[in-house]
PDB file of N, CA and C in Angstrom:
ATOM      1  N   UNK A   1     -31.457  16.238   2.256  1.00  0.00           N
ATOM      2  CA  UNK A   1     -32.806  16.740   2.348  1.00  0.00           C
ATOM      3  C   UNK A   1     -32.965  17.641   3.569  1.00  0.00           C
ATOM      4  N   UNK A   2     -32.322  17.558   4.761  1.00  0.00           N
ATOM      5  CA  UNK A   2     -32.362  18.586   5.996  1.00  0.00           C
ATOM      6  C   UNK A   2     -31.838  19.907   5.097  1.00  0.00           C
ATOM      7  N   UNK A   3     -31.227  20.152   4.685  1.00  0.00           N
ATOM      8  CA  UNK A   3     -30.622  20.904   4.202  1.00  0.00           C
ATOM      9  C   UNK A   3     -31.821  22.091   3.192  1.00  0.00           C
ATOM     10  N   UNK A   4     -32.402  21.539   2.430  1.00  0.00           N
ATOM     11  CA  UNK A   4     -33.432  21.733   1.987  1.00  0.00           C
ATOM     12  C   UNK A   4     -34.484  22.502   3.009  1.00  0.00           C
ATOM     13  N   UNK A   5     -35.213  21.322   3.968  1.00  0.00           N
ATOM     14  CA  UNK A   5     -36.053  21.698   4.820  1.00  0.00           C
ATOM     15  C   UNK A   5     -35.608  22.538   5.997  1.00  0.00           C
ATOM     16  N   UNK A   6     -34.076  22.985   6.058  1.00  0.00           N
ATOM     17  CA  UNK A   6     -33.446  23.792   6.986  1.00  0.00           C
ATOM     18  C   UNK A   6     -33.622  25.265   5.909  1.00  0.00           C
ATOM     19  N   UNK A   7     -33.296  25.070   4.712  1.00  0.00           N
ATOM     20  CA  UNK A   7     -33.667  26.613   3.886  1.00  0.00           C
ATOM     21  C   UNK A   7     -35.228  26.513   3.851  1.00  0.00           C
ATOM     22  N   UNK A   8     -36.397  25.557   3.955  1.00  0.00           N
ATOM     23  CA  UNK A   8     -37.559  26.138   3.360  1.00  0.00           C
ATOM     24  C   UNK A   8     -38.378  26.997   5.177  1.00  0.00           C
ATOM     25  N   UNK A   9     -37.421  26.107   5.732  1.00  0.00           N
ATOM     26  CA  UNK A   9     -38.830  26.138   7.071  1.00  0.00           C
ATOM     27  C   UNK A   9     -38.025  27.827   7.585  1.00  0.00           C
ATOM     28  N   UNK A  10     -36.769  27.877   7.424  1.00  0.00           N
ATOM     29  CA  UNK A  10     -36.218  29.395   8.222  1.00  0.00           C
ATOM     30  C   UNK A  10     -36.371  30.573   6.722  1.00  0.00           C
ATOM     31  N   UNK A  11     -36.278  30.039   5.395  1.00  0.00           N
ATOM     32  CA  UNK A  11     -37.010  30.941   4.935  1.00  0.00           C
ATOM     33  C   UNK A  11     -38.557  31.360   4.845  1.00  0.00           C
ATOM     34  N   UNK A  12     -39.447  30.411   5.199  1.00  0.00           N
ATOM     35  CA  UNK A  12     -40.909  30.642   5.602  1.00  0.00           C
ATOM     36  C   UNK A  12     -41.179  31.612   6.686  1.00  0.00           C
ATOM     37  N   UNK A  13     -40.185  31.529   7.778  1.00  0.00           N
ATOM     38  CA  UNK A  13     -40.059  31.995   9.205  1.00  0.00           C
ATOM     39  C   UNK A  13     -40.072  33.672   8.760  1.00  0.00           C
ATOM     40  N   UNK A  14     -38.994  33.605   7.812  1.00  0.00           N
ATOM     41  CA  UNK A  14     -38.470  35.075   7.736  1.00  0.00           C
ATOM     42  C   UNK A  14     -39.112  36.153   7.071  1.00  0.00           C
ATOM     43  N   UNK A  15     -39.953  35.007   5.748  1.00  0.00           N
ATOM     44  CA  UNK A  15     -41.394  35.357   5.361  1.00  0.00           C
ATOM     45  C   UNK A  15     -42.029  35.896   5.842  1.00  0.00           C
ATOM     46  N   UNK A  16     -42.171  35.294   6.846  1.00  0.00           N
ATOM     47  CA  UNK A  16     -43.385  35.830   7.711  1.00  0.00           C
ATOM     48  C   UNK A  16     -43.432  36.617   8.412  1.00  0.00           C
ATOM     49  N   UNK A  17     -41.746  37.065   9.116  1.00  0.00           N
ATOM     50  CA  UNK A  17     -41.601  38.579   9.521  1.00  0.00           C
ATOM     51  C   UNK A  17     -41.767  39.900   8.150  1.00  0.00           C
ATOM     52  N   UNK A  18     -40.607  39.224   7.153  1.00  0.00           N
ATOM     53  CA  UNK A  18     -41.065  40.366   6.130  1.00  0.00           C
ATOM     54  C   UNK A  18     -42.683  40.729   5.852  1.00  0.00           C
ATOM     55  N   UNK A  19     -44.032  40.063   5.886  1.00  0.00           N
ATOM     56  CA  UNK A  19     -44.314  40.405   5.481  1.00  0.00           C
ATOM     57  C   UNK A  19     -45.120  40.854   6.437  1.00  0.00           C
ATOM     58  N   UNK A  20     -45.206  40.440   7.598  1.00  0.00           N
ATOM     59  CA  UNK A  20     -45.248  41.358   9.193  1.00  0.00           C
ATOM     60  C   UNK A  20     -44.990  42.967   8.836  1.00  0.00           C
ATOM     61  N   UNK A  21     -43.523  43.111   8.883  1.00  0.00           N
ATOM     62  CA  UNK A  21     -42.888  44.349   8.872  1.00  0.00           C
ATOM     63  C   UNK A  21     -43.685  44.680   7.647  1.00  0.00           C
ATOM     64  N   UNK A  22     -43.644  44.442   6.561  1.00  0.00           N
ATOM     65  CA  UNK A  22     -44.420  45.452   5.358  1.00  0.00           C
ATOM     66  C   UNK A  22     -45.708  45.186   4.973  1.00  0.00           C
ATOM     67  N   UNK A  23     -46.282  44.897   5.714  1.00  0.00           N
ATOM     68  CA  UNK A  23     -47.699  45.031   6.205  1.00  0.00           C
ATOM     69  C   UNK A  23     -48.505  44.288   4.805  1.00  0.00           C
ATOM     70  N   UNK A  24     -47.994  43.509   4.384  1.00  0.00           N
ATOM     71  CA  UNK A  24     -48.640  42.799   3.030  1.00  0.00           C
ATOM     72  C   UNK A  24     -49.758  41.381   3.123  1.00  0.00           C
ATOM     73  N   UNK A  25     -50.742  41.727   2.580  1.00  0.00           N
ATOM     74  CA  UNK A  25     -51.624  40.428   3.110  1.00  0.00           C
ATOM     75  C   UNK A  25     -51.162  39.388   1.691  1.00  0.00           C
ATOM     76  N   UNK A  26     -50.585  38.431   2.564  1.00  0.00           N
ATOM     77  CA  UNK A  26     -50.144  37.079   1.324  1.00  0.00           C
ATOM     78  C   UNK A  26     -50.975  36.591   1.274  1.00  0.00           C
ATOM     79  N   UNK A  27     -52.020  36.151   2.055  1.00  0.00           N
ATOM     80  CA  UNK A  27     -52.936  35.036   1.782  1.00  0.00           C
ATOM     81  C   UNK A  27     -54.160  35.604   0.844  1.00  0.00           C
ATOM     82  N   UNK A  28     -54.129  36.667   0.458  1.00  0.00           N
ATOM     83  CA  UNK A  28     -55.094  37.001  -1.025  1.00  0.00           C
ATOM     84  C   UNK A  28     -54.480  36.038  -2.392  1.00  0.00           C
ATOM     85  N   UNK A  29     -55.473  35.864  -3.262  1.00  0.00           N
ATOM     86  CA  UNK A  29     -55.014  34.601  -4.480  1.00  0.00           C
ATOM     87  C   UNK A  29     -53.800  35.884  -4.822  1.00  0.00           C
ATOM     88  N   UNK A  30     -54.250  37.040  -5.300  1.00  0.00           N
ATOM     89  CA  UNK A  30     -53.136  37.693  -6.280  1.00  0.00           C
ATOM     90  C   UNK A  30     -51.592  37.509  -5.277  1.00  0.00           C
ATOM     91  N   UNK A  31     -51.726  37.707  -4.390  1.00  0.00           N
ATOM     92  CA  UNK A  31     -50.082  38.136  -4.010  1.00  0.00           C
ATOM     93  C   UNK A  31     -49.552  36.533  -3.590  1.00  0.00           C
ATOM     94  N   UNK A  32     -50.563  35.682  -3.234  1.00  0.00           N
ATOM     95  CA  UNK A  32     -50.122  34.046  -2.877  1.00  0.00           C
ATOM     96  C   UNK A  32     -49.688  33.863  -4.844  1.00  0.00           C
ATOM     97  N   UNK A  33     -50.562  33.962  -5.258  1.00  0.00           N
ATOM     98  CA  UNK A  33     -49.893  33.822  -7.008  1.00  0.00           C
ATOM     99  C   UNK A  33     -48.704  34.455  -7.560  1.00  0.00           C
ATOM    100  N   UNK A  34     -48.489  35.724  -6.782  1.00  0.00           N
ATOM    101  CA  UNK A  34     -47.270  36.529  -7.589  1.00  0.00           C
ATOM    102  C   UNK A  34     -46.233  35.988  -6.392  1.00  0.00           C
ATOM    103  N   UNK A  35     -46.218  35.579  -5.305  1.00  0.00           N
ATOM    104  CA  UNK A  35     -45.148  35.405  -4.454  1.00  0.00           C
ATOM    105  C   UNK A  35     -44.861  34.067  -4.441  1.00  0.00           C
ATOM    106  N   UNK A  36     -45.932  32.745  -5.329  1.00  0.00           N
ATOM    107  CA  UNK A  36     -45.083  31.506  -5.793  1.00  0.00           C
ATOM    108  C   UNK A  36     -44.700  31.697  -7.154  1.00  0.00           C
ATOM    109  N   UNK A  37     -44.600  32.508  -8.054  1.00  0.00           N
ATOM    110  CA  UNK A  37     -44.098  32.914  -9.516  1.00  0.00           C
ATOM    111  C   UNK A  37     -42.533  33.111  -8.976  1.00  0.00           C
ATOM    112  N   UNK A  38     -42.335  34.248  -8.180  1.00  0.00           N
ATOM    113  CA  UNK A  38     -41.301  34.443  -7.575  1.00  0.00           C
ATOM    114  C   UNK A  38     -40.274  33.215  -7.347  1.00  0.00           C
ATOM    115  N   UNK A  39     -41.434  32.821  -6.281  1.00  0.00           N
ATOM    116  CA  UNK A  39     -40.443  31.590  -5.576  1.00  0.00           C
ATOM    117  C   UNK A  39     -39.840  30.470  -6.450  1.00  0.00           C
ATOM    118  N   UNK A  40     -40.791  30.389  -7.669  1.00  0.00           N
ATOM    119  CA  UNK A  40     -40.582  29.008  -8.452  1.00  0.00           C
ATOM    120  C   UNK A  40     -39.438  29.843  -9.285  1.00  0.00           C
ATOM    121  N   UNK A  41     -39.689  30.819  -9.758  1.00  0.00           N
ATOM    122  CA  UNK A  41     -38.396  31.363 -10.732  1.00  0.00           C
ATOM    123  C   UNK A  41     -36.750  30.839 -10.357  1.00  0.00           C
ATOM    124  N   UNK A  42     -37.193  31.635  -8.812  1.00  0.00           N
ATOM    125  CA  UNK A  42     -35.595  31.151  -8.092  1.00  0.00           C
ATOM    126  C   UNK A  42     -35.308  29.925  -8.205  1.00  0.00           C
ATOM    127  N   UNK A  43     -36.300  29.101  -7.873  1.00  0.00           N
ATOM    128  CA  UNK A  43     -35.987  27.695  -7.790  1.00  0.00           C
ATOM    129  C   UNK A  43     -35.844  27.001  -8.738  1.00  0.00           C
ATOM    130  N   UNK A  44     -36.239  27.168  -9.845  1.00  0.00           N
ATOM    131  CA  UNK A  44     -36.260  26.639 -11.425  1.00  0.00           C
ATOM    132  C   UNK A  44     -34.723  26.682 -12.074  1.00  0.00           C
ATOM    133  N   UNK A  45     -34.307  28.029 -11.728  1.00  0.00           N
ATOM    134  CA  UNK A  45     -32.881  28.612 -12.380  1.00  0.00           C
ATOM    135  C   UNK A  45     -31.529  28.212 -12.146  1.00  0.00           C
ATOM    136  N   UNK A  46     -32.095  28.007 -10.171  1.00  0.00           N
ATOM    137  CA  UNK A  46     -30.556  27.937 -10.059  1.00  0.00           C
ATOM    138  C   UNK A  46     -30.435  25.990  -9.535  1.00  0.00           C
ATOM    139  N   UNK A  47     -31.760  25.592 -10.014  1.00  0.00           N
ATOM    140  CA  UNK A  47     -31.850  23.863 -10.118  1.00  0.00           C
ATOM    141  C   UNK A  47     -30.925  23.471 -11.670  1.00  0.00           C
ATOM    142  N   UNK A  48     -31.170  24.268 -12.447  1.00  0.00           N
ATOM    143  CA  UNK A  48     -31.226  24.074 -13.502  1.00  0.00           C
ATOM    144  C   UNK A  48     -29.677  24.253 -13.797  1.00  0.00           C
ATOM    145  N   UNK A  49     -28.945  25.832 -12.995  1.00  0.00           N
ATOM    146  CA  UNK A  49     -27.554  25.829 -13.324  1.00  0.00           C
ATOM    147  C   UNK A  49     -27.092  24.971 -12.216  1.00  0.00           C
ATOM    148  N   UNK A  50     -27.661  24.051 -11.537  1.00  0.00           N
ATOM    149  CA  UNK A  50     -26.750  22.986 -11.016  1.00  0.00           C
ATOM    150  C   UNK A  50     -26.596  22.185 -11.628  1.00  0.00           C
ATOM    151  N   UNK A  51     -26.902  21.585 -12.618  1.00  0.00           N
ATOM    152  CA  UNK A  51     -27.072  20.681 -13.467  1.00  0.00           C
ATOM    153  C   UNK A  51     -25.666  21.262 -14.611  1.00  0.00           C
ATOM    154  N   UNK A  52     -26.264  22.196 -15.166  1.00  0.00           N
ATOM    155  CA  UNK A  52     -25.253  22.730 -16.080  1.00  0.00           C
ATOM    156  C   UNK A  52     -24.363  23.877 -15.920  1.00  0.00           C
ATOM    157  N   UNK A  53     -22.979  23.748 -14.990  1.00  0.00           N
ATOM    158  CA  UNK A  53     -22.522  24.957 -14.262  1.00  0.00           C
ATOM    159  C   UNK A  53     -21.823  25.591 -15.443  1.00  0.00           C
ATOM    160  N   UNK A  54     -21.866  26.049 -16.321  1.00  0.00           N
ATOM    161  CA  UNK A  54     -21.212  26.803 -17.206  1.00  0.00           C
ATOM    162  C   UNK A  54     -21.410  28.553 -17.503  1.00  0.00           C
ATOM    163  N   UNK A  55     -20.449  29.212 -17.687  1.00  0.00           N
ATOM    164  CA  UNK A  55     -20.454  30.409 -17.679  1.00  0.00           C
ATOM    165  C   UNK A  55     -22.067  30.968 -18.385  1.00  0.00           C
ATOM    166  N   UNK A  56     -21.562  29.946 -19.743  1.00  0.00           N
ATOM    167  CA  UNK A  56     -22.920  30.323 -20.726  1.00  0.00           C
ATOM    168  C   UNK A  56     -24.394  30.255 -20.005  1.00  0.00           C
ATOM    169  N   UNK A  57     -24.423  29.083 -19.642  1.00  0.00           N
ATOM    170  CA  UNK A  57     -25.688  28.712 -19.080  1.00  0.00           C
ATOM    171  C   UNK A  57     -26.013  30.111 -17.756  1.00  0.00           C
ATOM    172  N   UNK A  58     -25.543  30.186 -17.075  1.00  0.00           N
ATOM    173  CA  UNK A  58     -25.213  31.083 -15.855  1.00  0.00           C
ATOM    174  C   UNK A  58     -25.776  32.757 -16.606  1.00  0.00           C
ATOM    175  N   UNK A  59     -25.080  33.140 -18.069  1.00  0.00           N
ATOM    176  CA  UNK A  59     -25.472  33.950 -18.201  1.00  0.00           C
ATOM    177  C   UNK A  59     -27.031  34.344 -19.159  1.00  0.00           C
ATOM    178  N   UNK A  60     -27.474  33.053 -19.725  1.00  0.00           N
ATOM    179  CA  UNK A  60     -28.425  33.057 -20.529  1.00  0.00           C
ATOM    180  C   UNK A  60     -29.883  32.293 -18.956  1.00  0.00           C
ATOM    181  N   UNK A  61     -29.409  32.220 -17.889  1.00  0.00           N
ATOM    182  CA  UNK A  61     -30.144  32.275 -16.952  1.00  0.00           C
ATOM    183  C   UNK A  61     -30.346  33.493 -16.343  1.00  0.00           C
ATOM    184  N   UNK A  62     -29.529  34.263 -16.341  1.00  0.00           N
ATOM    185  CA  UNK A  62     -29.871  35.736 -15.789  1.00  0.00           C
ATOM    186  C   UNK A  62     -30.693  36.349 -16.150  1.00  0.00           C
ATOM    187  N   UNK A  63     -30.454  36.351 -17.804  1.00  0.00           N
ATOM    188  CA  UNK A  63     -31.237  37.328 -18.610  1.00  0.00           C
ATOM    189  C   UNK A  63     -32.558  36.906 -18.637  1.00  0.00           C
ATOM    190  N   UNK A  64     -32.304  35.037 -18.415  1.00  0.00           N
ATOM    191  CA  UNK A  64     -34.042  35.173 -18.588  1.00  0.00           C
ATOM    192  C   UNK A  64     -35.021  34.861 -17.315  1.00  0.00           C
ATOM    193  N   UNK A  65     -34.031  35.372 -16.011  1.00  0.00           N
ATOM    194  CA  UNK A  65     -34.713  35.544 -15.339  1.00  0.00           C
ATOM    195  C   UNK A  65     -34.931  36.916 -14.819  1.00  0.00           C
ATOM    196  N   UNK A  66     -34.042  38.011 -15.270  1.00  0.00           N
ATOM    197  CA  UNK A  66     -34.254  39.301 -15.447  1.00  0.00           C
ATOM    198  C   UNK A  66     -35.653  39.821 -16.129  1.00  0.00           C
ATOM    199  N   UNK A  67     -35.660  39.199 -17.807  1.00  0.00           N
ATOM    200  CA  UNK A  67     -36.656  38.892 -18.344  1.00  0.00           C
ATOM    201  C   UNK A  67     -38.336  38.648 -17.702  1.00  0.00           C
ATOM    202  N   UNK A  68     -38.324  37.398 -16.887  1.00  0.00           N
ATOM    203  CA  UNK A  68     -39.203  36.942 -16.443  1.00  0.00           C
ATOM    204  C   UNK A  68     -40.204  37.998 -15.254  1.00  0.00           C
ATOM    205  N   UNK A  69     -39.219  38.225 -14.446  1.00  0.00           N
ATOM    206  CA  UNK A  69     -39.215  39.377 -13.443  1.00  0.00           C
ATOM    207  C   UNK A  69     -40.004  40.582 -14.193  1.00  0.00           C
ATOM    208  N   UNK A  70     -39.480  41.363 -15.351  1.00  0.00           N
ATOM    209  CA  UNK A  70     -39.793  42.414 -15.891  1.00  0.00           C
ATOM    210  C   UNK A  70     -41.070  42.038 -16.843  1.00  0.00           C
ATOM    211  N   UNK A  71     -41.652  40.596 -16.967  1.00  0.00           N
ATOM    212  CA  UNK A  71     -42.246  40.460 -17.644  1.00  0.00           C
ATOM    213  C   UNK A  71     -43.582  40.451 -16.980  1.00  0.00           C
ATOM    214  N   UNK A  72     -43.014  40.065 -15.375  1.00  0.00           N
ATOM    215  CA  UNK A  72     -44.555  40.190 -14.687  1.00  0.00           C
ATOM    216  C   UNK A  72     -44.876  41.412 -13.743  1.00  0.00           C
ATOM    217  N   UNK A  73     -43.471  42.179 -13.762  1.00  0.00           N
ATOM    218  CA  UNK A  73     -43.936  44.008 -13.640  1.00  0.00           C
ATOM    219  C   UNK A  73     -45.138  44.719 -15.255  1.00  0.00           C
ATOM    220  N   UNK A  74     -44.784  43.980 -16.095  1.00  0.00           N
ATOM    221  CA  UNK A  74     -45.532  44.686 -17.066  1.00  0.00           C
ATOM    222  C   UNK A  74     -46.978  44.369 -17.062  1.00  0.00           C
ATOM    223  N   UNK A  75     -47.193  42.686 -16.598  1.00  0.00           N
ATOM    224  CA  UNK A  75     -48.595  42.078 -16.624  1.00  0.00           C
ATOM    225  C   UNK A  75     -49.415  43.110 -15.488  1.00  0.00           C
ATOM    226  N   UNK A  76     -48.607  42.839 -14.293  1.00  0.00           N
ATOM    227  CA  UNK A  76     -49.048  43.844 -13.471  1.00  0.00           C
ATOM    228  C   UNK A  76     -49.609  45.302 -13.971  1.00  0.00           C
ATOM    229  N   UNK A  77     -49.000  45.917 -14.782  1.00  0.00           N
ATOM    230  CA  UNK A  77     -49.512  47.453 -14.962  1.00  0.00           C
ATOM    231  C   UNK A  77     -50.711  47.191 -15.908  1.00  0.00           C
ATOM    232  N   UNK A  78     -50.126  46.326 -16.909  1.00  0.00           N
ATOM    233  CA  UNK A  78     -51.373  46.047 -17.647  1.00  0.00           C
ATOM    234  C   UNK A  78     -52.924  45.873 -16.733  1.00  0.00           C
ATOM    235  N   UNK A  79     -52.835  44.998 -15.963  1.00  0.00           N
ATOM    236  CA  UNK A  79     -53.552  44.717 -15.082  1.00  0.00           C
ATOM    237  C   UNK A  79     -54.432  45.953 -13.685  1.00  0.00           C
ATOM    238  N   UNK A  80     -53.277  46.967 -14.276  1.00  0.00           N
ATOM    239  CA  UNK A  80     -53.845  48.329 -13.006  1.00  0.00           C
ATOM    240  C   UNK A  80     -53.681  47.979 -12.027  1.00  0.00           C
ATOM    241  N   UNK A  81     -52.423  46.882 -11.632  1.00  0.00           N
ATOM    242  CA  UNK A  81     -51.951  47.282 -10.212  1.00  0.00           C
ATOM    243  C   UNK A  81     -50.256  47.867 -10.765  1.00  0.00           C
ATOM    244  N   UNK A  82     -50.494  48.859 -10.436  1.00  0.00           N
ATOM    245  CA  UNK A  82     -49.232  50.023 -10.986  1.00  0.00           C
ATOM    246  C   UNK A  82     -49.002  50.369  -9.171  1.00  0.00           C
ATOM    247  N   UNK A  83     -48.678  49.236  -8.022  1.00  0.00           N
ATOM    248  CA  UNK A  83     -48.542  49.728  -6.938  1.00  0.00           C
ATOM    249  C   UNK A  83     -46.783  49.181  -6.981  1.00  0.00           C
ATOM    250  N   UNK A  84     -46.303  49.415  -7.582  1.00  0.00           N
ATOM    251  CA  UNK A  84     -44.503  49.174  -7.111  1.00  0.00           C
ATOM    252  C   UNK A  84     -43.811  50.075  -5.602  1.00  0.00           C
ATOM    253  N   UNK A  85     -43.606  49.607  -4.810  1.00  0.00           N
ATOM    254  CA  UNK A  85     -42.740  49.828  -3.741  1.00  0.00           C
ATOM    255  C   UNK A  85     -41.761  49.503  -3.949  1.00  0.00           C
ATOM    256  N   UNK A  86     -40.744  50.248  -2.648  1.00  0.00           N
ATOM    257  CA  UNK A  86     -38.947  49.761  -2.699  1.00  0.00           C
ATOM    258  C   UNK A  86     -39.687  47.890  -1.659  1.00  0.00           C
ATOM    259  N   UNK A  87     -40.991  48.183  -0.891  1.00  0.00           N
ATOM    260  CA  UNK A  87     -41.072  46.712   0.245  1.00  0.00           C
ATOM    261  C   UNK A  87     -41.095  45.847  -0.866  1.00  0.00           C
ATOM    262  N   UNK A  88     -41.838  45.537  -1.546  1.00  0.00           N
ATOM    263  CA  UNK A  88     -42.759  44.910  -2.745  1.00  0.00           C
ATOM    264  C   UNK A  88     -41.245  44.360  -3.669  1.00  0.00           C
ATOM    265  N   UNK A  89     -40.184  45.121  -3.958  1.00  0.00           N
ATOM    266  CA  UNK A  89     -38.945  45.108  -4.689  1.00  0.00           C
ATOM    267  C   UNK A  89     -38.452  43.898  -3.879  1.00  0.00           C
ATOM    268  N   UNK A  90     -38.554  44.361  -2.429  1.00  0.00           N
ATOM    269  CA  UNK A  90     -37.254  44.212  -1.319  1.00  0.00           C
ATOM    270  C   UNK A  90     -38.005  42.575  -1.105  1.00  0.00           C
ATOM    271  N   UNK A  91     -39.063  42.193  -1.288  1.00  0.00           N
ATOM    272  CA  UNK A  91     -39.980  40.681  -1.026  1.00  0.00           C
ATOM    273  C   UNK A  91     -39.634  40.205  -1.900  1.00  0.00           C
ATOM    274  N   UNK A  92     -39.897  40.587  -3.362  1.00  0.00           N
ATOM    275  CA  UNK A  92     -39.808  39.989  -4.413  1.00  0.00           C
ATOM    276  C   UNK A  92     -38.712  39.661  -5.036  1.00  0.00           C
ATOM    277  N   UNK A  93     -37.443  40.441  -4.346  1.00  0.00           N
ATOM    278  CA  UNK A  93     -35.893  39.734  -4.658  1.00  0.00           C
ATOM    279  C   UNK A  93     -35.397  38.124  -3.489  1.00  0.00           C
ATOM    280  N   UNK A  94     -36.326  38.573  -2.415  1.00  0.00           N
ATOM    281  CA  UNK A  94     -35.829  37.850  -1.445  1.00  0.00           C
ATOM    282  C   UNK A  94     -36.636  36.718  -1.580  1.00  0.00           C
ATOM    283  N   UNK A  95     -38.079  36.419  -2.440  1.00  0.00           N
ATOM    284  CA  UNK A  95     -38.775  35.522  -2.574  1.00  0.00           C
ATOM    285  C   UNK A  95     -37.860  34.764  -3.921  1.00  0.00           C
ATOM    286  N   UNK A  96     -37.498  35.291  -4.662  1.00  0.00           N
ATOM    287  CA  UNK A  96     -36.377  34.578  -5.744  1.00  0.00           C
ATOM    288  C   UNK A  96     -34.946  33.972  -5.107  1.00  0.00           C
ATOM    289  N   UNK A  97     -34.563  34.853  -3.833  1.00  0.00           N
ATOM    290  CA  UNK A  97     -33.271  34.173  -3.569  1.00  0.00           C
ATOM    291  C   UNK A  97     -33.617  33.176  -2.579  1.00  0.00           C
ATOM    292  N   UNK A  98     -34.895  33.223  -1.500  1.00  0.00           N
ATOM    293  CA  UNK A  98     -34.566  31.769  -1.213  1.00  0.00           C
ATOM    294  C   UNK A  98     -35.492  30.481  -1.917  1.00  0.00           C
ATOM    295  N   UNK A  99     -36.114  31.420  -3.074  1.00  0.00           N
ATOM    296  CA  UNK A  99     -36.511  29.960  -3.976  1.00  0.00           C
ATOM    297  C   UNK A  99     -35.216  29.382  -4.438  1.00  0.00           C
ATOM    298  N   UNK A 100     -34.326  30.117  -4.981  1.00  0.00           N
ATOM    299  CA  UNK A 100     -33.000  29.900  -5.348  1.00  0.00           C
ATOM    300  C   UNK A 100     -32.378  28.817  -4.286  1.00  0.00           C
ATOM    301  N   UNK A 101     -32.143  29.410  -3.344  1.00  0.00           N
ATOM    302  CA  UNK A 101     -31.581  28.448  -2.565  1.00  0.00           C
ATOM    303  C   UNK A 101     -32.317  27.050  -1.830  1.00  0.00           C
ATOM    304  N   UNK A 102     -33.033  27.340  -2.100  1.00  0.00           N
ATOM    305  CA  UNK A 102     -34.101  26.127  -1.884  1.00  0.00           C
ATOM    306  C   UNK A 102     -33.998  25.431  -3.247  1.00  0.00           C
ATOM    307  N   UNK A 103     -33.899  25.321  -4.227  1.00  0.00           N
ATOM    308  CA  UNK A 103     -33.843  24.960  -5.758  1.00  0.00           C
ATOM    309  C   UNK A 103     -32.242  24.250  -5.613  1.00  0.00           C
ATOM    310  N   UNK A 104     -31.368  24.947  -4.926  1.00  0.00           N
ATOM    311  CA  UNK A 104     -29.903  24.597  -4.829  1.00  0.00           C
ATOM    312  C   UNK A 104     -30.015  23.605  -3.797  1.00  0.00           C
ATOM    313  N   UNK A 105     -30.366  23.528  -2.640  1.00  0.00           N
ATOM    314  CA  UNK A 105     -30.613  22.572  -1.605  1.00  0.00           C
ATOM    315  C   UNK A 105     -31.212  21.049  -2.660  1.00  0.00           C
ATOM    316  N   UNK A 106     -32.106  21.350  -2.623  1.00  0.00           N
ATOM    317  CA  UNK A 106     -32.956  20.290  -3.283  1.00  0.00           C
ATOM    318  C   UNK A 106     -32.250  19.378  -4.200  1.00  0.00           C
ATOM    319  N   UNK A 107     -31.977  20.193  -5.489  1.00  0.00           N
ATOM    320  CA  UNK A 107     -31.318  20.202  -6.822  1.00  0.00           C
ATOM    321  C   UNK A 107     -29.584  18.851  -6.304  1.00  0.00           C
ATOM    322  N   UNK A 108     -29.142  19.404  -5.314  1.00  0.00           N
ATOM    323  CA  UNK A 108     -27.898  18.656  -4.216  1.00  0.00           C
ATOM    324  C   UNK A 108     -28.355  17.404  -3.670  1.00  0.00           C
ATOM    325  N   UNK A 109     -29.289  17.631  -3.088  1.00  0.00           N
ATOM    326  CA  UNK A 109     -30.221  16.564  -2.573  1.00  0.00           C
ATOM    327  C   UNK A 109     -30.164  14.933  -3.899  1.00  0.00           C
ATOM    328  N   UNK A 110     -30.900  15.861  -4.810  1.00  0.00           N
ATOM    329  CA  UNK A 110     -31.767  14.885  -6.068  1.00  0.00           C
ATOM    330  C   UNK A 110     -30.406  14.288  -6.422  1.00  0.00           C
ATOM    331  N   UNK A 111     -29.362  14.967  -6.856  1.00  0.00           N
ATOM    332  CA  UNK A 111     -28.186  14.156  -7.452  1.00  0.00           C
ATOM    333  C   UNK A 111     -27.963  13.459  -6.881  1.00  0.00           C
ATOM    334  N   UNK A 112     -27.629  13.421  -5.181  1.00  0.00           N
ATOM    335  CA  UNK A 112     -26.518  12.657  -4.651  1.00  0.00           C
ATOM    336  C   UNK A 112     -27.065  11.153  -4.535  1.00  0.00           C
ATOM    337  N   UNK A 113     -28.406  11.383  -4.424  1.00  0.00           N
ATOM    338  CA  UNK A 113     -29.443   9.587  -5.068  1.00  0.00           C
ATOM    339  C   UNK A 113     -28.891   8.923  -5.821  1.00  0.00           C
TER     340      UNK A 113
END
């Protein structure tokens, strides 16, 4: 479980410079909503290929988290926020990889019980 709370508390930290540096207000509902979609994606996927490490699984997780990703760029336009940045890209990969690794921490954690 340190392990876990060693990825959530230094990825929160780093959070909070990224979103320092790209000047993004998180604490509005929309971007606190689109930046735990993010986070849970990561964390959902790669909980899930710990469980089942197989090539297959590994690749029918990509796609549908490729999928997922592209599914809430579209809600977005629908929606008329058509504001895509390379920052906005550069948050929203890094909000999936340390949900990811936070999902992997955890996911390590839960088994070894």
């Amino acid at each position: 479980m340190k392990l876990f709370w060693f990825f959530f508390v230094s990825g929160s930290i780093l959070l909070f410079f990224l979103v320092t540096a790209f000047k993004i207000n998180l604490l509005s509902l929309e971007m606190l909503t689109h930046s735990l979609f993010h986070f849970l994606i990561g964390f959902v996927t790669l909980s899930y290929f710990f469980f089942h490490m197989t090539l297959k699984v590994l690749k029918f997780l990509s796609f549908l988290l490729l999928g997922l990703l592209i599914l809430d760029q579209l809600i977005d336009f629908s929606r008329g926020v058509g504001d895509i940045s390379l920052q906005l890209l550069i948050m929203n990969f890094y909000l999936v990889f340390w949900g990811g690794l936070s999902g992997f921490a955890f996911t390590r954690f839960w088994s070894a019980k």
